[in-house]
N, C-alpha and C. Protein backbone atom coordinates (compact mmCIF):
# COMPACT_ATOMS: atom_id res chain seq x y z
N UNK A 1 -9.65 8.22 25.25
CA UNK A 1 -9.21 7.39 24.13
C UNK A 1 -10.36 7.26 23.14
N UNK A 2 -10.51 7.09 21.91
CA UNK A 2 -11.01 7.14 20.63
C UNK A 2 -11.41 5.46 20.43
N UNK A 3 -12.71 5.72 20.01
CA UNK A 3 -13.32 4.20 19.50
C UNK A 3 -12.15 4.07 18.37
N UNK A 4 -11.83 2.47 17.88
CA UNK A 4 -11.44 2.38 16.68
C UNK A 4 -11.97 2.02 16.14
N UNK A 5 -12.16 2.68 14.62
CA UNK A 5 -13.09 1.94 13.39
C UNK A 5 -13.02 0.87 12.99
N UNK A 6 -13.81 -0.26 13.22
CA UNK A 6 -13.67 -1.73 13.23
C UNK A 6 -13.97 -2.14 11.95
N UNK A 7 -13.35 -2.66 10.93
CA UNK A 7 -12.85 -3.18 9.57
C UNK A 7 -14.21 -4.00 9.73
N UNK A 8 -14.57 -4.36 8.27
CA UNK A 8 -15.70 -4.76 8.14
C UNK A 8 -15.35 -6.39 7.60
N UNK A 9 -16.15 -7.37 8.06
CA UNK A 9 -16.19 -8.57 8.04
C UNK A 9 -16.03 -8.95 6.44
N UNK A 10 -14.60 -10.00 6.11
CA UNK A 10 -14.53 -10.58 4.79
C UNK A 10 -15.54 -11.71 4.39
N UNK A 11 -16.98 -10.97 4.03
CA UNK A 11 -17.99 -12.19 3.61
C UNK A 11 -17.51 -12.19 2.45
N UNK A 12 -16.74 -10.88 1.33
CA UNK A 12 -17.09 -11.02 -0.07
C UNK A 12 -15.55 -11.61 -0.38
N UNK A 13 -14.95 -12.52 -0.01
CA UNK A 13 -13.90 -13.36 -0.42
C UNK A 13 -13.97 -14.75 0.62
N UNK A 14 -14.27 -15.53 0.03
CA UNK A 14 -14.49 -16.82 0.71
C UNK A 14 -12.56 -17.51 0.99
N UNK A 15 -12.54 -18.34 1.82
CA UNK A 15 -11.44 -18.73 1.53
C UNK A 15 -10.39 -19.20 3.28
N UNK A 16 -9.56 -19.62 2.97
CA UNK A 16 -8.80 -19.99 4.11
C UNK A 16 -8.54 -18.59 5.26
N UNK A 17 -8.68 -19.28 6.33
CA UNK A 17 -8.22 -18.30 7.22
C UNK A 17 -6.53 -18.04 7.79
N UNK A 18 -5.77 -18.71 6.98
CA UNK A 18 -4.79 -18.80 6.83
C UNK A 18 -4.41 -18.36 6.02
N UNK A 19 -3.21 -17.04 5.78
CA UNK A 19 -2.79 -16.65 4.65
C UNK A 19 -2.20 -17.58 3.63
N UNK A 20 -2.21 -17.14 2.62
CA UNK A 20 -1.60 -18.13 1.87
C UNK A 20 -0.75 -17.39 1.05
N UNK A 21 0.80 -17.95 0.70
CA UNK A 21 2.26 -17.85 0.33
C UNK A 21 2.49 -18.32 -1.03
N UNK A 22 1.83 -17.88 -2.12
CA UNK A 22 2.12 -18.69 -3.30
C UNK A 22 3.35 -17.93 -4.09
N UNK A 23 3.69 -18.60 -5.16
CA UNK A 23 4.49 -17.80 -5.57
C UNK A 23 4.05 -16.52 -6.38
N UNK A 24 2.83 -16.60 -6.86
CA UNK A 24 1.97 -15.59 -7.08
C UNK A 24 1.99 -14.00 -6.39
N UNK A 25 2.18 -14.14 -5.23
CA UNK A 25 2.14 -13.11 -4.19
C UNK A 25 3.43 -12.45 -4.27
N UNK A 26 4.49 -13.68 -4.19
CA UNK A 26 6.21 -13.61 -4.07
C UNK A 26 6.11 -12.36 -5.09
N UNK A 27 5.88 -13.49 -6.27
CA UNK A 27 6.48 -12.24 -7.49
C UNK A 27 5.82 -10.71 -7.56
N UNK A 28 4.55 -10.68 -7.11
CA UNK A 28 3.61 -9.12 -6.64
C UNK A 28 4.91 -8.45 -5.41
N UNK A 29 5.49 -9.68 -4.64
CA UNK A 29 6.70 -8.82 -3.50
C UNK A 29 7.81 -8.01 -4.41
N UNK A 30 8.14 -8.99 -5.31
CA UNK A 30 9.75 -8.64 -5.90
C UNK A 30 9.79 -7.45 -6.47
N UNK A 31 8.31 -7.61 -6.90
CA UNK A 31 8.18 -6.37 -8.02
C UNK A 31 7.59 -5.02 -7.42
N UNK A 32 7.07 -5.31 -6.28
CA UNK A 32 6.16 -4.31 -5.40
C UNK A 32 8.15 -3.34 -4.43
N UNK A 33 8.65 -4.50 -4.07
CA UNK A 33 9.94 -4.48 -3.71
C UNK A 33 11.12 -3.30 -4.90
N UNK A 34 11.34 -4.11 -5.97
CA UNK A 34 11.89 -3.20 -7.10
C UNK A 34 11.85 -1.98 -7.22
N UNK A 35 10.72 -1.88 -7.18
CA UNK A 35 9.56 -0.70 -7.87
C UNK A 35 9.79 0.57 -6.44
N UNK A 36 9.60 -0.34 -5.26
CA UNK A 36 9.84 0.74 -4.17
C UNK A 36 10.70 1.19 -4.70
N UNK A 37 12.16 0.24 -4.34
CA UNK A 37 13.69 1.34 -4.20
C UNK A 37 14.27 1.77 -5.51
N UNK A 38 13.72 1.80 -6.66
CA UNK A 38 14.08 2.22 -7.77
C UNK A 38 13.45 3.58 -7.85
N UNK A 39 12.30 3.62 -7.57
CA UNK A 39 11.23 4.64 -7.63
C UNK A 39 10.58 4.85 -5.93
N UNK A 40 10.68 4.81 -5.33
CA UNK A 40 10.12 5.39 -3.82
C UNK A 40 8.39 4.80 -4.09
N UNK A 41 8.29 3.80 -4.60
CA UNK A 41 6.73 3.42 -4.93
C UNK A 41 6.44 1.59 -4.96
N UNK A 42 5.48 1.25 -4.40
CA UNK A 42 5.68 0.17 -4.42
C UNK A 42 4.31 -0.41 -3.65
N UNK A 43 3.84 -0.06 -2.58
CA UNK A 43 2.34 -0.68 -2.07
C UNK A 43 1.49 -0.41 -2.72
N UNK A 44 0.76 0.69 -2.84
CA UNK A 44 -0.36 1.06 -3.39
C UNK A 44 -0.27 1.32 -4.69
N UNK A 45 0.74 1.67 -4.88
CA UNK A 45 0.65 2.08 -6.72
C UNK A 45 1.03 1.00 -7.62
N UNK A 46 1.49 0.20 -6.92
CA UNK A 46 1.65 -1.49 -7.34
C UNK A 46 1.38 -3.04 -7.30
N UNK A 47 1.64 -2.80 -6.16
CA UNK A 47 1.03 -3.95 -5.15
C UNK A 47 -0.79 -3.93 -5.35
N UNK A 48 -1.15 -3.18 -5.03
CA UNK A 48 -2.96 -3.24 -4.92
C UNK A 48 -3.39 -3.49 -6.50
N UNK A 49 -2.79 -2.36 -7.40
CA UNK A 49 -3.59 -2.84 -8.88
C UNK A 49 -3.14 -4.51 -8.48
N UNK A 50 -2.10 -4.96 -8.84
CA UNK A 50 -1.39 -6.53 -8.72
C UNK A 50 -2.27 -7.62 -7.85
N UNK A 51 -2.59 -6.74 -7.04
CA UNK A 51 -3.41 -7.90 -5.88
C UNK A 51 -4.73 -7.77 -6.69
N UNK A 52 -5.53 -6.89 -7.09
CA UNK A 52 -6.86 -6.93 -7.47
C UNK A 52 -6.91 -7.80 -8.91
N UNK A 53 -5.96 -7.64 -9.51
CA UNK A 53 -6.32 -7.82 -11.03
C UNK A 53 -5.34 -8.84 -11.49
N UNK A 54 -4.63 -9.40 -10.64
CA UNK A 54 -3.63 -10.61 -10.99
C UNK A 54 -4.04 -11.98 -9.93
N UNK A 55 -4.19 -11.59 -8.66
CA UNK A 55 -4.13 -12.13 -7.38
C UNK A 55 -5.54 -12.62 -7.03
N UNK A 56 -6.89 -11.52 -7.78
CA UNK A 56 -7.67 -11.49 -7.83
C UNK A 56 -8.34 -11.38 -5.70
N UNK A 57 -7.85 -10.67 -5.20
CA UNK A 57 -8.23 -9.55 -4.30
C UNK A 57 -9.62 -9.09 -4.31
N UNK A 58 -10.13 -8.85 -3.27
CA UNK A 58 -11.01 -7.44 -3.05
C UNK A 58 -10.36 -6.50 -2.63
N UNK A 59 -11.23 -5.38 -3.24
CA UNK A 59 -10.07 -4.18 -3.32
C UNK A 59 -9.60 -3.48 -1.67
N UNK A 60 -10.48 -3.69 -0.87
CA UNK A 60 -9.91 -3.89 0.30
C UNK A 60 -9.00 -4.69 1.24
N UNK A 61 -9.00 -5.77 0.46
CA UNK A 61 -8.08 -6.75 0.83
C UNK A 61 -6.55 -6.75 0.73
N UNK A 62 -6.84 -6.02 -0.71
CA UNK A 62 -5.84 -5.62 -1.09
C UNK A 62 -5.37 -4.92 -0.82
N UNK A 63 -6.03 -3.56 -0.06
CA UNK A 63 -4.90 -2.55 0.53
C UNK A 63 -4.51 -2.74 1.54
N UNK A 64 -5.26 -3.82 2.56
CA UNK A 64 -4.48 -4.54 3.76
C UNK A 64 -3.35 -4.79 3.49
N UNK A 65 -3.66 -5.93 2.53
CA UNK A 65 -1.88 -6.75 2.07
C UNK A 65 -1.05 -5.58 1.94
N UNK A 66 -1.22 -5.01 1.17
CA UNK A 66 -0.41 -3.78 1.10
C UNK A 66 0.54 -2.83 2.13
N UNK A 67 -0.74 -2.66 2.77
CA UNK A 67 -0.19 -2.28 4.13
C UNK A 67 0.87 -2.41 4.76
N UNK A 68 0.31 -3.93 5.11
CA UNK A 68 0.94 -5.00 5.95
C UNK A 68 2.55 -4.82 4.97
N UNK A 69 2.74 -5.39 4.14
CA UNK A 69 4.10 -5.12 3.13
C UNK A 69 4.66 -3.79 3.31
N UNK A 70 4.54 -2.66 3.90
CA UNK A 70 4.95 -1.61 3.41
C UNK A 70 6.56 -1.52 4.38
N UNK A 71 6.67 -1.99 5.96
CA UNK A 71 7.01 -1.67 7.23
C UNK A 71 8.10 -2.36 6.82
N UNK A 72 8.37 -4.03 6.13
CA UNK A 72 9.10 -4.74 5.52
C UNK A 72 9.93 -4.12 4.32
N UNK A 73 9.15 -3.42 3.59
CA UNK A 73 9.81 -3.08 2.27
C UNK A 73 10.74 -1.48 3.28
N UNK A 74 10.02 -0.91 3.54
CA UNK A 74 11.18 0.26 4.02
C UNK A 74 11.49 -0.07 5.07
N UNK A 75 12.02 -1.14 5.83
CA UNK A 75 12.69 -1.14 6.47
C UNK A 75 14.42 -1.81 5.69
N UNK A 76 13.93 -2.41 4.44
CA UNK A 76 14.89 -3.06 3.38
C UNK A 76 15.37 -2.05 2.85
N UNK A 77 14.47 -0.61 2.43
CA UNK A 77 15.16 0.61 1.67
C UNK A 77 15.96 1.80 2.44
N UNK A 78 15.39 1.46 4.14
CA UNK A 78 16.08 2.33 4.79
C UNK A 78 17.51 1.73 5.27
N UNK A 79 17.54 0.19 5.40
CA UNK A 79 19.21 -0.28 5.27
C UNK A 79 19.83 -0.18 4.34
N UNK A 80 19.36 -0.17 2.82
CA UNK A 80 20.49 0.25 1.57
C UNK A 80 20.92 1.92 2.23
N UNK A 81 19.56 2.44 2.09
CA UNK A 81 20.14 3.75 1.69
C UNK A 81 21.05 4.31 2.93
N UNK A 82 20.52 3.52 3.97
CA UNK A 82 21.38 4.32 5.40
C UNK A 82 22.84 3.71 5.11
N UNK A 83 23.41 2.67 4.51
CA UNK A 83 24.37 2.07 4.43
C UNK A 83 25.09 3.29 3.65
N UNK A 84 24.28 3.70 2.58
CA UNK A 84 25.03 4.73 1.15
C UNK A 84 25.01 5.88 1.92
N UNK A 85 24.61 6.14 3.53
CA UNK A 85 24.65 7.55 3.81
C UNK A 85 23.61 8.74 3.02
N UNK A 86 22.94 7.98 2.67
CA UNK A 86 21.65 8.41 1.89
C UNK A 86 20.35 8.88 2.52
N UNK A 87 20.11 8.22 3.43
CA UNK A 87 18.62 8.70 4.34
C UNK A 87 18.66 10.50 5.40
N UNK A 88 18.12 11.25 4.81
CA UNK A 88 17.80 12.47 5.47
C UNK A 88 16.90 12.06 6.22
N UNK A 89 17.32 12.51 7.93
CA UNK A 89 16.42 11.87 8.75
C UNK A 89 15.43 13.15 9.49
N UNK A 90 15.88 14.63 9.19
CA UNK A 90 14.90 15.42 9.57
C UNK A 90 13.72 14.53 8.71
N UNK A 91 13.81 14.83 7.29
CA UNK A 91 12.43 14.98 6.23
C UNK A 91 11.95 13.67 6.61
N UNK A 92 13.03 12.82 7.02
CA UNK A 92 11.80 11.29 7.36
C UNK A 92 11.26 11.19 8.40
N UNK A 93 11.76 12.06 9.56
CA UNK A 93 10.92 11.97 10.84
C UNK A 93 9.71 13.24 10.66
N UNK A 94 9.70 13.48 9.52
CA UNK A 94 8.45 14.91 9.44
C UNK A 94 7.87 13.77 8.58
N UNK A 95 8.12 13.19 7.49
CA UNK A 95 6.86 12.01 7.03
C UNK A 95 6.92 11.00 7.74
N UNK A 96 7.35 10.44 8.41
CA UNK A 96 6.86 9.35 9.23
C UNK A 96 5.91 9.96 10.19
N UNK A 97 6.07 11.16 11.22
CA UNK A 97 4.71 11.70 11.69
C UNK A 97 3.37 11.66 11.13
N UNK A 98 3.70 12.75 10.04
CA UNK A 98 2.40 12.66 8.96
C UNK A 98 1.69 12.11 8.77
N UNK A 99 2.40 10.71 8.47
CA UNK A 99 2.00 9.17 7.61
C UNK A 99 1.66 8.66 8.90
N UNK A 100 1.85 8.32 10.25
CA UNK A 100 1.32 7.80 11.05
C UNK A 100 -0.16 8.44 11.50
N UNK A 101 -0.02 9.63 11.28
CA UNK A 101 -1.63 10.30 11.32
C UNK A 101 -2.52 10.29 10.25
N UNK A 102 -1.93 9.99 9.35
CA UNK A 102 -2.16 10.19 8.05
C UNK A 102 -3.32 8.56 7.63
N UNK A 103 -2.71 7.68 8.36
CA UNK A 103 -2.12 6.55 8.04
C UNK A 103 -3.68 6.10 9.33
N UNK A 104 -3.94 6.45 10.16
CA UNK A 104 -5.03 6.47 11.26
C UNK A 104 -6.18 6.99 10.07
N UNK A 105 -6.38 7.99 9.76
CA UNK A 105 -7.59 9.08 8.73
C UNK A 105 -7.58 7.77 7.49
N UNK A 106 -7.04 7.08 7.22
CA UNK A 106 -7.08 6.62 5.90
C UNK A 106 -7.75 5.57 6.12
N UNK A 107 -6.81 4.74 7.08
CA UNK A 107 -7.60 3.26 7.60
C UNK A 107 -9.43 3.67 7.81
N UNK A 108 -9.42 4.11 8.52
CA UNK A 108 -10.91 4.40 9.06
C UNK A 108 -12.12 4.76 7.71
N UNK A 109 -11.00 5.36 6.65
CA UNK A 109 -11.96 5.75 5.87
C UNK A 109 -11.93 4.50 4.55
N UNK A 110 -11.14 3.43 5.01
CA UNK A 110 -10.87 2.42 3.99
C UNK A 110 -11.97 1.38 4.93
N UNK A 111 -12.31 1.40 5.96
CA UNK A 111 -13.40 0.80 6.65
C UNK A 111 -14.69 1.14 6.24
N UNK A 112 -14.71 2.62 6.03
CA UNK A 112 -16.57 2.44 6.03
C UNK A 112 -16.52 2.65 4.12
N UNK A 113 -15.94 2.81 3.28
CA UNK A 113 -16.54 3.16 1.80
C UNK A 113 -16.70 1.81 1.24
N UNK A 114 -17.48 2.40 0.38
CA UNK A 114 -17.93 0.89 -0.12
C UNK A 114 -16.86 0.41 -1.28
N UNK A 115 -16.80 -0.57 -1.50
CA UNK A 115 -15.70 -1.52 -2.44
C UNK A 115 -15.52 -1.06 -3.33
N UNK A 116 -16.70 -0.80 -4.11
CA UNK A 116 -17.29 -0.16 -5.60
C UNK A 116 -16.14 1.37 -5.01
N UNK A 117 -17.05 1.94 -4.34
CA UNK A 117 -16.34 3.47 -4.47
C UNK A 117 -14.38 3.50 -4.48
N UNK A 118 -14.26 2.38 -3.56
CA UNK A 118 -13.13 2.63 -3.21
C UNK A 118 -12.23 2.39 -4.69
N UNK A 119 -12.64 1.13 -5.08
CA UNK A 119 -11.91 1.22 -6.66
C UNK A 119 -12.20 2.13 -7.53
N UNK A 120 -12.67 2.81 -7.48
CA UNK A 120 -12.90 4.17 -8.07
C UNK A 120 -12.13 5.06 -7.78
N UNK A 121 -12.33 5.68 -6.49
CA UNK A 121 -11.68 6.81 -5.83
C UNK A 121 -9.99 5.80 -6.02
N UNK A 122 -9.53 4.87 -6.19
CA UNK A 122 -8.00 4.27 -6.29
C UNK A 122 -7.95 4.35 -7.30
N UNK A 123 -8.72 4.11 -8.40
CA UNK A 123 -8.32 4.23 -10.01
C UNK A 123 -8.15 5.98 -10.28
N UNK A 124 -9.01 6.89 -9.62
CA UNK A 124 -8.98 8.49 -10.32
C UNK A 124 -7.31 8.79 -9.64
N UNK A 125 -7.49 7.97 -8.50
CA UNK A 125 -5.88 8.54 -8.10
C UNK A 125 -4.66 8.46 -8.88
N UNK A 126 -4.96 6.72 -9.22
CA UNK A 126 -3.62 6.28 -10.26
C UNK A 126 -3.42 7.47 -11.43
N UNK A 127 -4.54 7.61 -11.99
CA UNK A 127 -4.57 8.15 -13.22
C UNK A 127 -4.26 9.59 -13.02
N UNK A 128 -4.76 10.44 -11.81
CA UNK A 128 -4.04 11.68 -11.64
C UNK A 128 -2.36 11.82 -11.70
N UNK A 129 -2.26 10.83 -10.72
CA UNK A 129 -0.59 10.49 -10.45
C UNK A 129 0.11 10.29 -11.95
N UNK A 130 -0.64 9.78 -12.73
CA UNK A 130 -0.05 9.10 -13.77
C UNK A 130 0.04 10.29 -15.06
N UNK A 131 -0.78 11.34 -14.72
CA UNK A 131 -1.09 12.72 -15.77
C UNK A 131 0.05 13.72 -15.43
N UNK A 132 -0.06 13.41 -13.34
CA UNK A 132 0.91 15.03 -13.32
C UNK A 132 2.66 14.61 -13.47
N UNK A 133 2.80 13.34 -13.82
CA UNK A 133 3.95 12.37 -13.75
C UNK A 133 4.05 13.10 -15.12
N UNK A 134 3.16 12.67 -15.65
CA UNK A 134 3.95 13.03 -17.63
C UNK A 134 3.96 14.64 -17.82
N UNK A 135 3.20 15.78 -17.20
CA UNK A 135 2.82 16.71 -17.59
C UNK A 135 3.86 17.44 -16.56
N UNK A 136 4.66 16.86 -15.74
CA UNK A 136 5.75 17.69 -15.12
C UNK A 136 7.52 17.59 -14.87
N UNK A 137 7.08 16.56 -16.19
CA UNK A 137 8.74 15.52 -16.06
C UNK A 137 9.81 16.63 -16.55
């Protein structure tokens, strides 16, 4: 069995050790929510800018929350769509593999980079996503 990469201690956000439920967060859900089943997008490409720059997050923090939200939100998009007879379940059991390995490589590497880098390396992403979006519509 494999050490697991142990997440690094929240000194750089002070604050309750209790999550906290504001409506602040809600509305980052509805819209993180929307945004999924309209568009197949919704944690990271929404939720995290939202948590960092509205919620005011560390940018790691923020991709926790994120995370954590994702299992909730598709499990809400896989009852519409399974209802509409909509869900192809070969192609989702070939990305749900993926993404569970995928999903191990990422965590570990969202543990050791530093904060600075990581909002970086998350901003060049948005903005790629956001170039080959217009340059292939």
């Amino acid at each position: 069995m494999r050490a697991q990469a142990s997440l690094p201690r929240r000194a750089e956000r002070p604050g309750p050790a209790v999550p906290r439920l504001d409506s602040q967060l809600v509305v980052i859900g509805v819209v993180g929510g929307v945004l999924s089943g309209l568009l197949g997008v919704g944690g990271g490409i929404v939720m995290v800018p939202l948590l960092v720059l509205w919620a005011h997050y560390g940018q790691r923090d923020a991709h926790a929350a994120s995370l954590g939200a994702i299992i909730p939100i598709s499990i809400a998009g896989i009852a519409i769509y399974g209802i509409a007879g909509e869900v192809r379940v070969g192609p989702a059991i070939a990305l749900a593999g993926g993404s569970i390995f995928g999903a191990q490589l990422g965590t570990g590497m969202l543990a050791r980079l530093d904060e600075r880098v990581l909002k970086t390396v998350f901003g060049v992403f948005l903005l790629a996503v956001a170039v080959l979006m217009v340059v292939r519509r």
